[in-house]
ModelCIF file with pLDDT and N, C-alpha, C, O atoms, coordinates in Angstrom:
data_MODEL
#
_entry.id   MODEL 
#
_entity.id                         1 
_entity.type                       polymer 
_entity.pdbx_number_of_molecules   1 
#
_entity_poly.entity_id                      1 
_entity_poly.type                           'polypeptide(L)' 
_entity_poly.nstd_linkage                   no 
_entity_poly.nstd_monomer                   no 
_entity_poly.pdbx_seq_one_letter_code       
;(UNK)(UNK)(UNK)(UNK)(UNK)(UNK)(UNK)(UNK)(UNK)(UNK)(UNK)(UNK)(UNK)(UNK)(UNK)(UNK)
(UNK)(UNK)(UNK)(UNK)(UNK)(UNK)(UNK)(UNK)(UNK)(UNK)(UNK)(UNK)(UNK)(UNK)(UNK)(UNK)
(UNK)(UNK)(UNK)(UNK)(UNK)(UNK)(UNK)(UNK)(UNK)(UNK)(UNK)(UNK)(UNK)(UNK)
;
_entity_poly.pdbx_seq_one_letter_code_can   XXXXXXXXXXXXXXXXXXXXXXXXXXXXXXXXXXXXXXXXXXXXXX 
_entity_poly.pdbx_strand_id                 A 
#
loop_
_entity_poly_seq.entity_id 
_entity_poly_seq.num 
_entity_poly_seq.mon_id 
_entity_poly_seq.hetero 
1 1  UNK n 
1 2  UNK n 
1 3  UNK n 
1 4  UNK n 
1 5  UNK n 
1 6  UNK n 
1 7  UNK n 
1 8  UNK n 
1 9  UNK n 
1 10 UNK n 
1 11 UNK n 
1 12 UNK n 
1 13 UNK n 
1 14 UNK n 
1 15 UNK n 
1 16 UNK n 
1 17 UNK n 
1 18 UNK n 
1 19 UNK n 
1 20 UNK n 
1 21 UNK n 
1 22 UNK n 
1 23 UNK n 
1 24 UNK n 
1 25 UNK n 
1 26 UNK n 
1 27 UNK n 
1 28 UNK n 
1 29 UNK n 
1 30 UNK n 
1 31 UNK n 
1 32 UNK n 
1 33 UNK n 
1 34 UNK n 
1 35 UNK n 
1 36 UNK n 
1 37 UNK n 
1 38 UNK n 
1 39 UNK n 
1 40 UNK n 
1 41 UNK n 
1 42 UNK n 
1 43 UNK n 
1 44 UNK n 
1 45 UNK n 
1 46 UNK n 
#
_struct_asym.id          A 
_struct_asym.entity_id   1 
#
loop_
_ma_qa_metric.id 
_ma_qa_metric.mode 
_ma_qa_metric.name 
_ma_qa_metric.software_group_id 
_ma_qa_metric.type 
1 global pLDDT . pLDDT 
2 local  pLDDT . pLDDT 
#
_ma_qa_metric_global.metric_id      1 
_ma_qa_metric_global.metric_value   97.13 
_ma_qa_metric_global.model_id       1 
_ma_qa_metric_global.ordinal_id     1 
#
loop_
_ma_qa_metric_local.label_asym_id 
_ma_qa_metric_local.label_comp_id 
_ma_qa_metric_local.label_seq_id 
_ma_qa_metric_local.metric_id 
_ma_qa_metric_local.metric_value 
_ma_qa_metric_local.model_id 
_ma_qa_metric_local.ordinal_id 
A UNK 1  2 96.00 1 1  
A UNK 2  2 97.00 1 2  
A UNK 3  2 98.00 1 3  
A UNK 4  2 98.00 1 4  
A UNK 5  2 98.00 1 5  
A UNK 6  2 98.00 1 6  
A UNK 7  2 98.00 1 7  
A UNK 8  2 97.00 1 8  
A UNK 9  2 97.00 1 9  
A UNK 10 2 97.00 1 10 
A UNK 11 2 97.00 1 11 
A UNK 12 2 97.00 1 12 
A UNK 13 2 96.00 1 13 
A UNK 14 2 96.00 1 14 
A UNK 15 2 96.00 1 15 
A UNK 16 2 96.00 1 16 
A UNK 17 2 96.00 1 17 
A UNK 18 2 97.00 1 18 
A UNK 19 2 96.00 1 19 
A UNK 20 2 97.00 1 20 
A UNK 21 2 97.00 1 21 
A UNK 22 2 97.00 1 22 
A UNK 23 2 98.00 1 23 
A UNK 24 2 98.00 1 24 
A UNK 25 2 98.00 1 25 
A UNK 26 2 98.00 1 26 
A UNK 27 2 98.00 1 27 
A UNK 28 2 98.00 1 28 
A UNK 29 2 98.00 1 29 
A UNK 30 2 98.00 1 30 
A UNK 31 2 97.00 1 31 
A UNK 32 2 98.00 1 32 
A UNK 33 2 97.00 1 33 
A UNK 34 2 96.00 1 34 
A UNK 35 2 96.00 1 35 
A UNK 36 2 96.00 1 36 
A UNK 37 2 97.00 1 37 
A UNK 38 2 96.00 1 38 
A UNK 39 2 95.00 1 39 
A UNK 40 2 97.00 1 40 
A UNK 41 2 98.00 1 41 
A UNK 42 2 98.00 1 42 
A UNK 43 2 98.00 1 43 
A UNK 44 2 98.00 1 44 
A UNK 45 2 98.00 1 45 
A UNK 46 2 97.00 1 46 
#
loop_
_atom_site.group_PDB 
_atom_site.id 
_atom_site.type_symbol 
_atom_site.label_atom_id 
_atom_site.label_alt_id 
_atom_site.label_comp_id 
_atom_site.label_asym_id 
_atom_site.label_entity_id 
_atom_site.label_seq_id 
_atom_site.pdbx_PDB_ins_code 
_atom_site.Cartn_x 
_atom_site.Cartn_y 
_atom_site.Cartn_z 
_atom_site.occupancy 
_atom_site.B_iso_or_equiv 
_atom_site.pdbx_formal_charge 
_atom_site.auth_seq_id 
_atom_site.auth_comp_id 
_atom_site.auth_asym_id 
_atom_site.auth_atom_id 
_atom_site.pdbx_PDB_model_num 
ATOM 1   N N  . UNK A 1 1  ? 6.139   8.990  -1.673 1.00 96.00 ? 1  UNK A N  1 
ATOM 2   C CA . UNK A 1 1  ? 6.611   8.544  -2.989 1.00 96.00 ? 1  UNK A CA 1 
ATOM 3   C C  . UNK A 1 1  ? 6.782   7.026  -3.044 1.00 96.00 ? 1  UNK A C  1 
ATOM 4   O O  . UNK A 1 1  ? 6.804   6.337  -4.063 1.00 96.00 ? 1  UNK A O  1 
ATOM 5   N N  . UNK A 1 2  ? 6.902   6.607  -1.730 1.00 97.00 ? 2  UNK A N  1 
ATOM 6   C CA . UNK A 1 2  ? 7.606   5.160  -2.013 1.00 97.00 ? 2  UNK A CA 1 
ATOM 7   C C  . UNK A 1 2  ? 6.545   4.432  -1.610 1.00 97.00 ? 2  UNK A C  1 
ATOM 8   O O  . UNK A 1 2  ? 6.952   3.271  -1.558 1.00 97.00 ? 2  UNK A O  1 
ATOM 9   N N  . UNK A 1 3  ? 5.135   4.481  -1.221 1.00 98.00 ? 3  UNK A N  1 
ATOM 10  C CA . UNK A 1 3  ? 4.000   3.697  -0.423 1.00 98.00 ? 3  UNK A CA 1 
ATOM 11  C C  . UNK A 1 3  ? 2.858   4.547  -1.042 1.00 98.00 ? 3  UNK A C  1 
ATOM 12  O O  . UNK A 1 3  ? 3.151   5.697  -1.370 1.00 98.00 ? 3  UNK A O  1 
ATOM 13  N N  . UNK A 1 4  ? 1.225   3.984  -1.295 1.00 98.00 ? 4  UNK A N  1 
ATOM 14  C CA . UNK A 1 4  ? 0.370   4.298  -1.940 1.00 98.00 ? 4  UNK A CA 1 
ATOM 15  C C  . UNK A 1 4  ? -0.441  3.354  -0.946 1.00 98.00 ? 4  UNK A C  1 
ATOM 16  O O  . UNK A 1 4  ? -0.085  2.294  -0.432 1.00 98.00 ? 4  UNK A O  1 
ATOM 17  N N  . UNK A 1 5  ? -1.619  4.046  -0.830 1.00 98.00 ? 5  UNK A N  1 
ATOM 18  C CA . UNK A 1 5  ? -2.954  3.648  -0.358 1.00 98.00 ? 5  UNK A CA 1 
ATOM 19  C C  . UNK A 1 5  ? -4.150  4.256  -1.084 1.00 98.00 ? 5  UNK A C  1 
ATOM 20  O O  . UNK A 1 5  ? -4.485  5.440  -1.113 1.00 98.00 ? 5  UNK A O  1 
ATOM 21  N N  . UNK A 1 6  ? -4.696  3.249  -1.637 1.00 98.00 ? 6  UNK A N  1 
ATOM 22  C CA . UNK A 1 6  ? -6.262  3.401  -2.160 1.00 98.00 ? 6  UNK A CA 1 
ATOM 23  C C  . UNK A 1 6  ? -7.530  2.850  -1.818 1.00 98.00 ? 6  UNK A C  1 
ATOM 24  O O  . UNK A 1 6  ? -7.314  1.771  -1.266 1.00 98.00 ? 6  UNK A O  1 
ATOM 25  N N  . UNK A 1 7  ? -8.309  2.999  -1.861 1.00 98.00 ? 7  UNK A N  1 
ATOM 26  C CA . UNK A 1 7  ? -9.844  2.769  -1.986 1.00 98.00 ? 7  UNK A CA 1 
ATOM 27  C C  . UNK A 1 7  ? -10.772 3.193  -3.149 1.00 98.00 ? 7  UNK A C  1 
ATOM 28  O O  . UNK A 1 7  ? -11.070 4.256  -3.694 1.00 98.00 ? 7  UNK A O  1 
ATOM 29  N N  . UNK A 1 8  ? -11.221 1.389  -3.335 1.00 97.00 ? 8  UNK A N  1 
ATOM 30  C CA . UNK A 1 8  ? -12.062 1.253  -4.563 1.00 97.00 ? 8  UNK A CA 1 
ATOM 31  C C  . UNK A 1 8  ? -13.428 2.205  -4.191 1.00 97.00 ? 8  UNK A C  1 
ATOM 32  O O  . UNK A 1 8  ? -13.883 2.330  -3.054 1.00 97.00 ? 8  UNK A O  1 
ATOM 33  N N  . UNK A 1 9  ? -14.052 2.942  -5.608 1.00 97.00 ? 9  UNK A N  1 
ATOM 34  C CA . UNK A 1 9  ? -15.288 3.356  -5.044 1.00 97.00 ? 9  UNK A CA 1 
ATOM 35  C C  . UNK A 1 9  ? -16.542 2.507  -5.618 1.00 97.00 ? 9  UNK A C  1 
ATOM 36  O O  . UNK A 1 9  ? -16.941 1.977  -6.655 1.00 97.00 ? 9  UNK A O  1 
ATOM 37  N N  . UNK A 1 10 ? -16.994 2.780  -3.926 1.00 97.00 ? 10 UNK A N  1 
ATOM 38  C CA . UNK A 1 10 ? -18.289 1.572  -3.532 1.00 97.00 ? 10 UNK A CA 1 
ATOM 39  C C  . UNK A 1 10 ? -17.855 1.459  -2.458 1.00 97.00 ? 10 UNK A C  1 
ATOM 40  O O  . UNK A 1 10 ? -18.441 2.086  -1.574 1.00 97.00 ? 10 UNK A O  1 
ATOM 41  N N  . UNK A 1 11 ? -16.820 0.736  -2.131 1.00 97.00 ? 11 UNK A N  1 
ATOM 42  C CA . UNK A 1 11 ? -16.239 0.426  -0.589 1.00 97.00 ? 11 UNK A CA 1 
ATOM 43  C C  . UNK A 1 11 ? -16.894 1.068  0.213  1.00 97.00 ? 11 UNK A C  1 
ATOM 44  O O  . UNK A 1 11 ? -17.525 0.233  0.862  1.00 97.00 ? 11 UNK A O  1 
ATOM 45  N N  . UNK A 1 12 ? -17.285 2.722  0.801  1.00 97.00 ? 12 UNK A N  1 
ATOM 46  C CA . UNK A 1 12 ? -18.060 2.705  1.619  1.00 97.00 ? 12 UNK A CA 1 
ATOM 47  C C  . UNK A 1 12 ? -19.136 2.491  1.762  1.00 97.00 ? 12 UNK A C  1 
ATOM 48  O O  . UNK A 1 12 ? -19.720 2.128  2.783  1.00 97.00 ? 12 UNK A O  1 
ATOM 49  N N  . UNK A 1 13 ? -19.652 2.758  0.419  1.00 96.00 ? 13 UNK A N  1 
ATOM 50  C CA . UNK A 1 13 ? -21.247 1.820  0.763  1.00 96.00 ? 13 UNK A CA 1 
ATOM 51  C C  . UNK A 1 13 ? -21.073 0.278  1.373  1.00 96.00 ? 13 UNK A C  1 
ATOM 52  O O  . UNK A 1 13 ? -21.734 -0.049 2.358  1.00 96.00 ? 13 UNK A O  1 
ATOM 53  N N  . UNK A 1 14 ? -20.361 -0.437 0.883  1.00 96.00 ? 14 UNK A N  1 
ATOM 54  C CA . UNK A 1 14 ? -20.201 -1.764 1.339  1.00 96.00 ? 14 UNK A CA 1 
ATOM 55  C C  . UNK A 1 14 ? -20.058 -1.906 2.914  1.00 96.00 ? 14 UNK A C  1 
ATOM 56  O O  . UNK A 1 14 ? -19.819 -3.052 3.296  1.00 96.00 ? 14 UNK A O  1 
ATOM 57  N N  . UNK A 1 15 ? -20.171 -0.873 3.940  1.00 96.00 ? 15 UNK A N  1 
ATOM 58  C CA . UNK A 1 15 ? -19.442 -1.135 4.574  1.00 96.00 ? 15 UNK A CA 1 
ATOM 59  C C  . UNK A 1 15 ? -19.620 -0.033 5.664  1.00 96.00 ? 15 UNK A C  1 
ATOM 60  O O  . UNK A 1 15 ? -18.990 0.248  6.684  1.00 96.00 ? 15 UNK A O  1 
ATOM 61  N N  . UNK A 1 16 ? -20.911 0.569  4.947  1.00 96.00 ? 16 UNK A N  1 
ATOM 62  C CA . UNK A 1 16 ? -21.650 1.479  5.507  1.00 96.00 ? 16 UNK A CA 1 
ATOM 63  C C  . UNK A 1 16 ? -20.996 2.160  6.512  1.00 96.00 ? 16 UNK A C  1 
ATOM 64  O O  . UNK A 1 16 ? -21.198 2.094  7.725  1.00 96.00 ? 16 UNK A O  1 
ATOM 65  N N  . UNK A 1 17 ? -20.005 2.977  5.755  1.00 96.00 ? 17 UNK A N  1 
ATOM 66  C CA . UNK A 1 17 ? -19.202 3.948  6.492  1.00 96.00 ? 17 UNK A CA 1 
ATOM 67  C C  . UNK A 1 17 ? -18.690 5.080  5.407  1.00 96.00 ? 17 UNK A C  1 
ATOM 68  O O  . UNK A 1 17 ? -17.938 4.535  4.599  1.00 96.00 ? 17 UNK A O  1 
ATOM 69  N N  . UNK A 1 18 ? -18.903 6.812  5.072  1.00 97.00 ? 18 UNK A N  1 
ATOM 70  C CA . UNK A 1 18 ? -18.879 7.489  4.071  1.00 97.00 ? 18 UNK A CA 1 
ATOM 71  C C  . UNK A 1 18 ? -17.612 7.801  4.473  1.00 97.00 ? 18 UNK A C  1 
ATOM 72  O O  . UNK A 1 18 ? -16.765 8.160  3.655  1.00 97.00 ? 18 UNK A O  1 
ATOM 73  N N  . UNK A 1 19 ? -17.359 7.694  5.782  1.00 96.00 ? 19 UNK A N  1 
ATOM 74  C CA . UNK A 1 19 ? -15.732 8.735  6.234  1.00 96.00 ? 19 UNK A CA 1 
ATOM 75  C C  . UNK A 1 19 ? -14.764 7.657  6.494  1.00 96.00 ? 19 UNK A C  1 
ATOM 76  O O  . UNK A 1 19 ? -13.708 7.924  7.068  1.00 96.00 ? 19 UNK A O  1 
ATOM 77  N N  . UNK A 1 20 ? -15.024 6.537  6.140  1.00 97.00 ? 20 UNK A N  1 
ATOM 78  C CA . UNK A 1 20 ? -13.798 5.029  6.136  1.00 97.00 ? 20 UNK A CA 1 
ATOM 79  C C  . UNK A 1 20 ? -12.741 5.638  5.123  1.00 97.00 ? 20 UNK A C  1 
ATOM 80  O O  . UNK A 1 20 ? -12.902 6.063  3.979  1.00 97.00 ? 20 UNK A O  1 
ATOM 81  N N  . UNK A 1 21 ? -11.266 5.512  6.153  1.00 97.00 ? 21 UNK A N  1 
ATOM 82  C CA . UNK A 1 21 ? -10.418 5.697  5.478  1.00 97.00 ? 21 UNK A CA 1 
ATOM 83  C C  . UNK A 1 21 ? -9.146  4.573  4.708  1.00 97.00 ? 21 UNK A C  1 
ATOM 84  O O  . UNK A 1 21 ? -8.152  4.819  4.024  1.00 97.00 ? 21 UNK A O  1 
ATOM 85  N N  . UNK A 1 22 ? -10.039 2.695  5.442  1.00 97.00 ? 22 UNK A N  1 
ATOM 86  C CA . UNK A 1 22 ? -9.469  2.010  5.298  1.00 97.00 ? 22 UNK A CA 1 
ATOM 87  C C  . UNK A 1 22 ? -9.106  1.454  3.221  1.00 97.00 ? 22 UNK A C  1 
ATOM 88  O O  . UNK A 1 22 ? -9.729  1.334  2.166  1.00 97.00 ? 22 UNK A O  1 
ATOM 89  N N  . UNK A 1 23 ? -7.661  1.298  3.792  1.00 98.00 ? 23 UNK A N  1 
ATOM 90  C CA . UNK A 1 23 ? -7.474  1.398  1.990  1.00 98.00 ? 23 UNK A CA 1 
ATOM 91  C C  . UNK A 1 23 ? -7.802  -0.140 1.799  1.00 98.00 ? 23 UNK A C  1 
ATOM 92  O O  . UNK A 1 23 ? -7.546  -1.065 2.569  1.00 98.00 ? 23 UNK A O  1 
ATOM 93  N N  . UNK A 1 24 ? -8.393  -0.168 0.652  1.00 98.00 ? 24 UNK A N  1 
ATOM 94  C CA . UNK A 1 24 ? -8.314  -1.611 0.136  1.00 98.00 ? 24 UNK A CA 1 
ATOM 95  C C  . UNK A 1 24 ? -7.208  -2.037 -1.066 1.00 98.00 ? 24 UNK A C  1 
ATOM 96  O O  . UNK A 1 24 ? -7.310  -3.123 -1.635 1.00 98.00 ? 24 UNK A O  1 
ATOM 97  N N  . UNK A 1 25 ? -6.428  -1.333 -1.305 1.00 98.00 ? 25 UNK A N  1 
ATOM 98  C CA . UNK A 1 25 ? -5.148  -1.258 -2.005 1.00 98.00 ? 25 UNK A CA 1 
ATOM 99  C C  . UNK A 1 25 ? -4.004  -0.486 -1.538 1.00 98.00 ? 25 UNK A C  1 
ATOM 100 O O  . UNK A 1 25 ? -4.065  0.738  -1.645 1.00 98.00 ? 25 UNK A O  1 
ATOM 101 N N  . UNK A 1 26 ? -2.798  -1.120 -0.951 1.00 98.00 ? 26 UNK A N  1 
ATOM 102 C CA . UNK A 1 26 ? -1.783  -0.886 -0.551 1.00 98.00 ? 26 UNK A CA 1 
ATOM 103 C C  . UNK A 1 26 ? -0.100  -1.581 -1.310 1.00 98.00 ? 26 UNK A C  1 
ATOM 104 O O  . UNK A 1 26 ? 0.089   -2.639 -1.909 1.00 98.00 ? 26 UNK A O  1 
ATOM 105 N N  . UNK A 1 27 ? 0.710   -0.652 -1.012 1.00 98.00 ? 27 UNK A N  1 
ATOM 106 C CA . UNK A 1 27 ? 1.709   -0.860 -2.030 1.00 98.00 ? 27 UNK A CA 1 
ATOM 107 C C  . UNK A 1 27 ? 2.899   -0.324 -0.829 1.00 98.00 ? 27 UNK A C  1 
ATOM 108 O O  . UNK A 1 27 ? 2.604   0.324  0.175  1.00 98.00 ? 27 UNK A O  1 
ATOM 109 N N  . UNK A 1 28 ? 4.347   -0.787 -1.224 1.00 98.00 ? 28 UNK A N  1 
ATOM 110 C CA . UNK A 1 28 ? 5.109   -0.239 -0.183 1.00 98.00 ? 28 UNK A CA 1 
ATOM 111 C C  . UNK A 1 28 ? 6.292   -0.385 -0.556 1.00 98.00 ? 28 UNK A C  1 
ATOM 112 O O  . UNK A 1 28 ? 6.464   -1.381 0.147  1.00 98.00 ? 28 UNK A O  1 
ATOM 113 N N  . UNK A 1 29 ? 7.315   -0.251 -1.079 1.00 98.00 ? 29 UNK A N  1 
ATOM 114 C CA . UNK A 1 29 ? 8.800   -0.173 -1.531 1.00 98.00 ? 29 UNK A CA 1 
ATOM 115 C C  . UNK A 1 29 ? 9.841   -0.690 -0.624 1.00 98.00 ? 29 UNK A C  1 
ATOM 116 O O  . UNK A 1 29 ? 9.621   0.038  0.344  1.00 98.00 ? 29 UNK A O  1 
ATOM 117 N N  . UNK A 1 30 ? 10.729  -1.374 -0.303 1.00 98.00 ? 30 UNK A N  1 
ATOM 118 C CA . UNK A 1 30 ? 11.507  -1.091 0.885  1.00 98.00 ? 30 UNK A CA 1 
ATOM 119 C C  . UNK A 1 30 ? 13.110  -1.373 0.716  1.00 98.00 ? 30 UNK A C  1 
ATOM 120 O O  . UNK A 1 30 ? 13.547  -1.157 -0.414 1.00 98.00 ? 30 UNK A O  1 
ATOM 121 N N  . UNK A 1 31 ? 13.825  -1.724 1.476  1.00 97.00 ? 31 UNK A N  1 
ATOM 122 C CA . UNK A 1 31 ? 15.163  -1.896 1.291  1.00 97.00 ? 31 UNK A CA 1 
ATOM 123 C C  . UNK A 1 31 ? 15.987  -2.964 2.375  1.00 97.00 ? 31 UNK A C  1 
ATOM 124 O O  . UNK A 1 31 ? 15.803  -2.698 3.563  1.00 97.00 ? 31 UNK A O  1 
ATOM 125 N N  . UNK A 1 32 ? 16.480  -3.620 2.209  1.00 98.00 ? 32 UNK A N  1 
ATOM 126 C CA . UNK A 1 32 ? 17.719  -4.415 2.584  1.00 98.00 ? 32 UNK A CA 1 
ATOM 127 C C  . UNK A 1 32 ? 18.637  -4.151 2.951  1.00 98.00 ? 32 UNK A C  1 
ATOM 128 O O  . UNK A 1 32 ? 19.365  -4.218 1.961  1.00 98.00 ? 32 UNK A O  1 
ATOM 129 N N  . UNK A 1 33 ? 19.493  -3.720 4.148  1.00 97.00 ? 33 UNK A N  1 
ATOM 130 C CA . UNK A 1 33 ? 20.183  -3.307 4.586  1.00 97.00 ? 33 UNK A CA 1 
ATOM 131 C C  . UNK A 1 33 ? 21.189  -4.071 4.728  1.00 97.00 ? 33 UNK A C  1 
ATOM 132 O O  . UNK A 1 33 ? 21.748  -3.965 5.820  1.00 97.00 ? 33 UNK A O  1 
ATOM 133 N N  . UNK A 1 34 ? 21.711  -4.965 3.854  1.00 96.00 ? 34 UNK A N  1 
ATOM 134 C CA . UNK A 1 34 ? 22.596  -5.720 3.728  1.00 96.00 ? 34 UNK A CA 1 
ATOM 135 C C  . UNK A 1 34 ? 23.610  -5.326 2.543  1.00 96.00 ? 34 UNK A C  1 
ATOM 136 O O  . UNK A 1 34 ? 23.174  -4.618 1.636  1.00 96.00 ? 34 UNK A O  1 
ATOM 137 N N  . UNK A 1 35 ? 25.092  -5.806 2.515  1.00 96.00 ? 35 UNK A N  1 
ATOM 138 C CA . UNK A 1 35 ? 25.386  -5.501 1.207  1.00 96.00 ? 35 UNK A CA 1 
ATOM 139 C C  . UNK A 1 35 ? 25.257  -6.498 0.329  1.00 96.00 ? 35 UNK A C  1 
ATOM 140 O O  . UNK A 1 35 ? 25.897  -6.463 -0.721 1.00 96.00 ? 35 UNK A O  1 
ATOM 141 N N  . UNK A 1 36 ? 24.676  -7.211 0.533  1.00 96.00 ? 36 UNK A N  1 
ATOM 142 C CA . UNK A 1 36 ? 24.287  -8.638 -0.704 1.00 96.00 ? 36 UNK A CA 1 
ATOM 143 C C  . UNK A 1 36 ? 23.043  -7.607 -1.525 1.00 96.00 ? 36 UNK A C  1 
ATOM 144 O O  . UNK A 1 36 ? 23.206  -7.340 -2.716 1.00 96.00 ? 36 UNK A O  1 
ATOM 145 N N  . UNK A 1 37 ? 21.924  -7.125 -0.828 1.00 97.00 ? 37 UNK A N  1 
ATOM 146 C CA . UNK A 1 37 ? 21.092  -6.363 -1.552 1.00 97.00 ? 37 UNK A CA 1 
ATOM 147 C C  . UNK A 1 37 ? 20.883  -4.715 -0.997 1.00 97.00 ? 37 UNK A C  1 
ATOM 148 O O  . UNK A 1 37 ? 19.991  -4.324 -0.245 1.00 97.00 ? 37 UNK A O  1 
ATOM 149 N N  . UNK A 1 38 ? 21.849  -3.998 -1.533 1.00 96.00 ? 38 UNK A N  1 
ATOM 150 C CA . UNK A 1 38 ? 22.396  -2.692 -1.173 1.00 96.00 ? 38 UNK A CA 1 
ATOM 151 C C  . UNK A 1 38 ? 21.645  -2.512 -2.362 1.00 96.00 ? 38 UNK A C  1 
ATOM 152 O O  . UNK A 1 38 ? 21.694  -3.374 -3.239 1.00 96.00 ? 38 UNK A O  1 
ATOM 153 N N  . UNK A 1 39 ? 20.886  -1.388 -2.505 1.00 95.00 ? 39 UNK A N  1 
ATOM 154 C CA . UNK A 1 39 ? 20.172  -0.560 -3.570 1.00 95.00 ? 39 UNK A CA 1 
ATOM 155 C C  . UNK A 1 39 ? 18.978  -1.549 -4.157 1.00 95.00 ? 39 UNK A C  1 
ATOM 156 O O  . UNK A 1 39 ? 17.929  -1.121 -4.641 1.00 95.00 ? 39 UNK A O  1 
ATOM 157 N N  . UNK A 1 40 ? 19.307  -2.870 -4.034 1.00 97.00 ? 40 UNK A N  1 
ATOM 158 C CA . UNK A 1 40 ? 17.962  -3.485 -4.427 1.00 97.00 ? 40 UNK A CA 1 
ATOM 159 C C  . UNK A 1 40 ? 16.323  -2.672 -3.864 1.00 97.00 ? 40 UNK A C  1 
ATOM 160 O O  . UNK A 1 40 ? 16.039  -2.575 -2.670 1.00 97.00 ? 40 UNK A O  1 
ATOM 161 N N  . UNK A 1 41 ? 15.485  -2.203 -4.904 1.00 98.00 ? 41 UNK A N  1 
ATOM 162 C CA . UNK A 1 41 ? 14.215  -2.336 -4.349 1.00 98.00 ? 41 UNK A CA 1 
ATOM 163 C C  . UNK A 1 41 ? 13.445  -3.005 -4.159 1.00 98.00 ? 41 UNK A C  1 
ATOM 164 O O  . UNK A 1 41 ? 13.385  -3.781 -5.113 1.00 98.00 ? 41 UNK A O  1 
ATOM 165 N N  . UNK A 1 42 ? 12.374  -3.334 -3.088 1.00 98.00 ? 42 UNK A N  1 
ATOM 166 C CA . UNK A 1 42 ? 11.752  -4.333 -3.271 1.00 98.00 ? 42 UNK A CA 1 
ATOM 167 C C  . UNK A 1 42 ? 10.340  -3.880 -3.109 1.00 98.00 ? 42 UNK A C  1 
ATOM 168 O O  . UNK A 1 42 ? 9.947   -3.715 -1.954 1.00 98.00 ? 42 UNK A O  1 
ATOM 169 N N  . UNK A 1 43 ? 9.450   -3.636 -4.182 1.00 98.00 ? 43 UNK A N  1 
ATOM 170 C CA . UNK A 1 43 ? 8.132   -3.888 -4.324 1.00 98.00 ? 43 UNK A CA 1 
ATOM 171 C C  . UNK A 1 43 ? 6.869   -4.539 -3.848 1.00 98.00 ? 43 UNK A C  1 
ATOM 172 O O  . UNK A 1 43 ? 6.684   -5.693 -4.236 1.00 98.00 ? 43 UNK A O  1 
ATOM 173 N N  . UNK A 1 44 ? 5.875   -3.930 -2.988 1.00 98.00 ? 44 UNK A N  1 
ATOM 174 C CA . UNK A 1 44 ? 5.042   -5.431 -2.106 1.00 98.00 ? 44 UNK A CA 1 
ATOM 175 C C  . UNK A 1 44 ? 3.866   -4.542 -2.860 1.00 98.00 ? 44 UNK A C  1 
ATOM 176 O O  . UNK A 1 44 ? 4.074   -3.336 -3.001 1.00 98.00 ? 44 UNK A O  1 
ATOM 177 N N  . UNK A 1 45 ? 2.946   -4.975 -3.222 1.00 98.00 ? 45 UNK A N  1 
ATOM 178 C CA . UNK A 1 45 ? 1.455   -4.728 -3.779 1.00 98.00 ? 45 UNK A CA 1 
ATOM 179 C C  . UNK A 1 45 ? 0.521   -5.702 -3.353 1.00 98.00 ? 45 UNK A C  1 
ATOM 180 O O  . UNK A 1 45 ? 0.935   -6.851 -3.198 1.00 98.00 ? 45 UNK A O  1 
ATOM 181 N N  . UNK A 1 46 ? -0.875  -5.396 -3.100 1.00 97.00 ? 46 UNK A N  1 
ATOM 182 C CA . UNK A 1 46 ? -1.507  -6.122 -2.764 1.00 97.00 ? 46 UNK A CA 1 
ATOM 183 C C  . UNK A 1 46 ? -3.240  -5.467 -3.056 1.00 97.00 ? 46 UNK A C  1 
ATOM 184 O O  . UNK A 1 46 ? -4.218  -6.145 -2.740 1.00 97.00 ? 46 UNK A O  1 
#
């Protein structure tokens, strides 16, 4: 729920591999274990 991995299609042709599972879009949520940012989420996309 909190992290996503994708791959554009074409990528394996590019790259001449049909069973590549490398994502070219990744995403990841995380948290701060501090109480300055207690419940803050923090969002990374790329």
């Amino acid at each position: 729920m909190q992290t996503a991995r994708k791959q554009y299609i074409g990528y394996r042709d590019e790259v001449d591999n049909q069973e590549s599972m490398t994502e070219t879009f990744a995403q990841a949520t995380f948290t701060i274990d501090s109480q300055r940012w207690k419940d803050v989420p923090i969002k990374i996309t790329t």
